[in-house]
C-alpha atoms as a PDB file:
ATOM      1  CA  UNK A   1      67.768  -6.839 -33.200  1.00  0.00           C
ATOM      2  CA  UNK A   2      65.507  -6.969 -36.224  1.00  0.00           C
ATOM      3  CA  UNK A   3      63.314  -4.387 -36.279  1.00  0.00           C
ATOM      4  CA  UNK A   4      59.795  -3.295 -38.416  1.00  0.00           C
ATOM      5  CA  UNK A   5      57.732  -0.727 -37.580  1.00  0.00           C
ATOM      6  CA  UNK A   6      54.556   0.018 -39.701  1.00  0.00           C
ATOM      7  CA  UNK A   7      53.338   3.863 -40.436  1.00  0.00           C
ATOM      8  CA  UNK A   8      50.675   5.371 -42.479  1.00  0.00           C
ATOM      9  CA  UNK A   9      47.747   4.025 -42.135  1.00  0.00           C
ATOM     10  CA  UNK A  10      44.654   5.469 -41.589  1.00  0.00           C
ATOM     11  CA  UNK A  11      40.828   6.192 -42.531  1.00  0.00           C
ATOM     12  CA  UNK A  12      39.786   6.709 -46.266  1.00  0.00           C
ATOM     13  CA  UNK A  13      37.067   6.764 -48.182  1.00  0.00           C
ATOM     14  CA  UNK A  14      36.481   3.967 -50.862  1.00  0.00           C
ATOM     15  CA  UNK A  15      38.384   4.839 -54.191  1.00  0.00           C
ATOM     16  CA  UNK A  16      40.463   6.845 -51.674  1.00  0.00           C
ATOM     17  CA  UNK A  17      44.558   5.807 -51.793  1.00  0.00           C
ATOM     18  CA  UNK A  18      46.828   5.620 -48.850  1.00  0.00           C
ATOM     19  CA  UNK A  19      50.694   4.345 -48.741  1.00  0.00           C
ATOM     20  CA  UNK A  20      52.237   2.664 -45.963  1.00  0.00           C
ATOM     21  CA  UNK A  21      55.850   2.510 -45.019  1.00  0.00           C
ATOM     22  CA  UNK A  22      57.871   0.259 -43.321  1.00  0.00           C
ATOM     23  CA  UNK A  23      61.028   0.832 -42.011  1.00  0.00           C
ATOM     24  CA  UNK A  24      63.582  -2.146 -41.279  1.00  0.00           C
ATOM     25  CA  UNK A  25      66.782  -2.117 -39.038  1.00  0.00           C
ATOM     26  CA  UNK A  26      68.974  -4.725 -37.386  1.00  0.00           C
ATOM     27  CA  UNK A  27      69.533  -7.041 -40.853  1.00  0.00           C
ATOM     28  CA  UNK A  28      71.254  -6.086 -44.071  1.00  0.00           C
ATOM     29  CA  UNK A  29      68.550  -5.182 -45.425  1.00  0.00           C
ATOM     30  CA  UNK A  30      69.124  -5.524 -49.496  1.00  0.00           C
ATOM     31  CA  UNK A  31      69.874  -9.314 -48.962  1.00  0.00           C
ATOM     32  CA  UNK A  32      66.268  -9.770 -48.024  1.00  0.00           C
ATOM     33  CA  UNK A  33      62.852  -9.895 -49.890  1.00  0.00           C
ATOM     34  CA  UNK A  34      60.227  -8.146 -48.015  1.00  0.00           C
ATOM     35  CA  UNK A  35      56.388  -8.443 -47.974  1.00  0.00           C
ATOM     36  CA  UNK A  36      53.107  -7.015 -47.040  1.00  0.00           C
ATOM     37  CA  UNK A  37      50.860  -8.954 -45.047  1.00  0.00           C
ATOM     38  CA  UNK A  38      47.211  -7.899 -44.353  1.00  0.00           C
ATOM     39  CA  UNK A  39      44.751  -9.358 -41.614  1.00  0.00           C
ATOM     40  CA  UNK A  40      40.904  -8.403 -40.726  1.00  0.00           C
ATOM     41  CA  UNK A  41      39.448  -8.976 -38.270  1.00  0.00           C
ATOM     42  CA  UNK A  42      38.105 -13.067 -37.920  1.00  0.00           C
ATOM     43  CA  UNK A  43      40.081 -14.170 -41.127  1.00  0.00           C
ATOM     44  CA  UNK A  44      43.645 -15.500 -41.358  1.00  0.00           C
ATOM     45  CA  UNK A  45      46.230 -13.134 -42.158  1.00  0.00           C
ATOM     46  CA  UNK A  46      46.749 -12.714 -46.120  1.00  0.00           C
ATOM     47  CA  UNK A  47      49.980 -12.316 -48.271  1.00  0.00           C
ATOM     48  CA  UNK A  48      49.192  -8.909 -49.970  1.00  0.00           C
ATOM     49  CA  UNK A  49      52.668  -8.078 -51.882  1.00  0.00           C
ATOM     50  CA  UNK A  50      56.008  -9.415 -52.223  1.00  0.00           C
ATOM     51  CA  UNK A  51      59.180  -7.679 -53.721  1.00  0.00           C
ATOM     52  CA  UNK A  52      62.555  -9.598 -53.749  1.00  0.00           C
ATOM     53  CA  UNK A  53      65.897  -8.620 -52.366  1.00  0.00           C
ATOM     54  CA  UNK A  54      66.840  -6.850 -55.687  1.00  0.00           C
ATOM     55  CA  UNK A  55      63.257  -5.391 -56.304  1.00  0.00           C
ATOM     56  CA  UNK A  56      63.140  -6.972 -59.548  1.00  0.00           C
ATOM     57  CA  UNK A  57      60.531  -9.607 -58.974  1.00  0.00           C
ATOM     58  CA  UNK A  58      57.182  -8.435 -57.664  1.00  0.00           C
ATOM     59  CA  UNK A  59      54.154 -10.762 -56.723  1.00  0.00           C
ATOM     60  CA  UNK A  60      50.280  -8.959 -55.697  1.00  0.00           C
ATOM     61  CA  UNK A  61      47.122 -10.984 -54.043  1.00  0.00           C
ATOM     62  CA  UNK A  62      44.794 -11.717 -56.944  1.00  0.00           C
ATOM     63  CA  UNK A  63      42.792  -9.084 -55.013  1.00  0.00           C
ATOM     64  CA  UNK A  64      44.711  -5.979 -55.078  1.00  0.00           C
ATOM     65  CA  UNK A  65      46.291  -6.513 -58.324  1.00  0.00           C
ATOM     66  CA  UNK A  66      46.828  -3.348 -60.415  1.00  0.00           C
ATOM     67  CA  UNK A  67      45.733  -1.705 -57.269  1.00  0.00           C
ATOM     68  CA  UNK A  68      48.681  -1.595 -54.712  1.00  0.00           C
ATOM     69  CA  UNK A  69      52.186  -1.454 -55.424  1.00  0.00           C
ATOM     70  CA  UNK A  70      55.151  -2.413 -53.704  1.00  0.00           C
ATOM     71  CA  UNK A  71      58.239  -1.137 -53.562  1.00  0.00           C
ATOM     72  CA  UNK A  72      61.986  -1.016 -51.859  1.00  0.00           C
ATOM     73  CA  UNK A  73      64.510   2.037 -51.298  1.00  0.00           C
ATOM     74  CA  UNK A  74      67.445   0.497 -50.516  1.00  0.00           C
ATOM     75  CA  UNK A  75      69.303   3.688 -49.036  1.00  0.00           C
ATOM     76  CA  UNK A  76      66.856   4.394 -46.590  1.00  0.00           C
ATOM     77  CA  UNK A  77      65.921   0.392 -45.806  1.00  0.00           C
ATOM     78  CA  UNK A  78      62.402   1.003 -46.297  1.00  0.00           C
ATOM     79  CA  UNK A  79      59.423  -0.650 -48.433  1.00  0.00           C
ATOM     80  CA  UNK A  80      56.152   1.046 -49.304  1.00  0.00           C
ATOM     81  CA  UNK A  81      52.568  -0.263 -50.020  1.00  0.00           C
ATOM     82  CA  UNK A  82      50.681   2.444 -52.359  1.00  0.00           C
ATOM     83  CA  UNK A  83      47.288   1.445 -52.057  1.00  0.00           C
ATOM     84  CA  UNK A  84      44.738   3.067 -54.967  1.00  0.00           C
ATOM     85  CA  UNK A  85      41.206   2.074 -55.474  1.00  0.00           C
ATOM     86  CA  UNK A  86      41.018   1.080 -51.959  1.00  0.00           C
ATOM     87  CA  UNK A  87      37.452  -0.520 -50.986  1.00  0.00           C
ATOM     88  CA  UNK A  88      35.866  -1.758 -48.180  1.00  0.00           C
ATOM     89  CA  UNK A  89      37.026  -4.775 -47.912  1.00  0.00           C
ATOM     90  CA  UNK A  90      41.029  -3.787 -47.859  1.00  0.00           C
ATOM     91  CA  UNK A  91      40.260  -2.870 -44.344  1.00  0.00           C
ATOM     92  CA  UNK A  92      42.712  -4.584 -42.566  1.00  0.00           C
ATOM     93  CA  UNK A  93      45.917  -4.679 -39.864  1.00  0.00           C
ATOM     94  CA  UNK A  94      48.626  -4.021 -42.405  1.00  0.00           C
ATOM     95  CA  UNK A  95      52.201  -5.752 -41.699  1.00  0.00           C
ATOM     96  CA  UNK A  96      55.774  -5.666 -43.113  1.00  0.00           C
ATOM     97  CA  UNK A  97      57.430  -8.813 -43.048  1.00  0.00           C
ATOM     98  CA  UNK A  98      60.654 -10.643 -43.757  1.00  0.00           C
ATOM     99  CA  UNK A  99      62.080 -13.992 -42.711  1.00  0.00           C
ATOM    100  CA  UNK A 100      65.442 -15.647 -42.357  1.00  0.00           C
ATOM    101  CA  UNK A 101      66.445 -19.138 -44.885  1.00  0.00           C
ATOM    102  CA  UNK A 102      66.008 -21.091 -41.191  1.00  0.00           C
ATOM    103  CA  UNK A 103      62.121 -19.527 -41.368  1.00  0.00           C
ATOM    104  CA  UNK A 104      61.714 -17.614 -38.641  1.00  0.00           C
ATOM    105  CA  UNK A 105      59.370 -15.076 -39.762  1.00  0.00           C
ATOM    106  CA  UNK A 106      59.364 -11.413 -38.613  1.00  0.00           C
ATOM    107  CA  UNK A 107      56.648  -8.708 -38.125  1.00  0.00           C
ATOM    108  CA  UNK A 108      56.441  -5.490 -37.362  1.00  0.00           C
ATOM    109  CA  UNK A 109      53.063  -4.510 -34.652  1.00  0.00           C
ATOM    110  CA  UNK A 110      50.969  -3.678 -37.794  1.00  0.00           C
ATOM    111  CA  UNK A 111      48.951  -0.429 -39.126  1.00  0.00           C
ATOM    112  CA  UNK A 112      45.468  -0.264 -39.412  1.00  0.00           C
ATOM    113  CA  UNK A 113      43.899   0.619 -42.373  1.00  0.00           C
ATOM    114  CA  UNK A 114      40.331   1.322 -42.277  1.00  0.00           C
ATOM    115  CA  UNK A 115      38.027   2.369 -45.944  1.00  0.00           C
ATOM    116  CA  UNK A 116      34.467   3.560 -45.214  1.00  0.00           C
ATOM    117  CA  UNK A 117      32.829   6.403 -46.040  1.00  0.00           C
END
């Protein structure tokens, strides 16, 4: 059963940093690209980052570029979202995502993320 579960989220203040983690099970897990997805509340839910199955290739929201970074540990089948500069508007539902060549999609239930002071 593929599995994602979402931790480290939280409230911060606005130039504040966070980082999320995601932990994956149930898939072999270096075969697969992973991303973070973010959604607020009203507004569709919003590719944030993207790291491929090798971690070579990384792709960032216009956004939250040269802000967050993304990144894989193979050996313990995890990704990570550190989030710097964060601002108001980052508040979100973050989620860790992969999908199989067929396209289903999976998600994990999400962390919220909230930046106000």
């Amino acid at each position: 059963q593929v599995q994602l579960v979402e931790s480290g989220g939280g409230l911060v203040q606005p130039g504040g940093s966070l980082r999320l983690s995601c932990a994956a099970s149930g898939f072999i897990f270096r075969n697969y690209a992973m991303r973070w997805y973010r959604q607020a509340p009203g507004k569709e839910r919003e590719l944030v980052a993207h790291i491929s199955s090798n971690g070579r290739t990384t792709n960032y929201a216009e956004s939250v570029k040269g802000r967050f970074t993304i990144s894989r540990d193979d050996a313990e089948n995890t990704i990570n979202l550190q989030m710097n500069n964060l601002r108001a508007q980052d508040t979100a539902v973050y989620y860790c995502n992969t999908w199989e060549s067929s396209g289903r999609n999976y998600w994990g239930q999400g962390t919220q993320v909230t930046v106000s002071s």
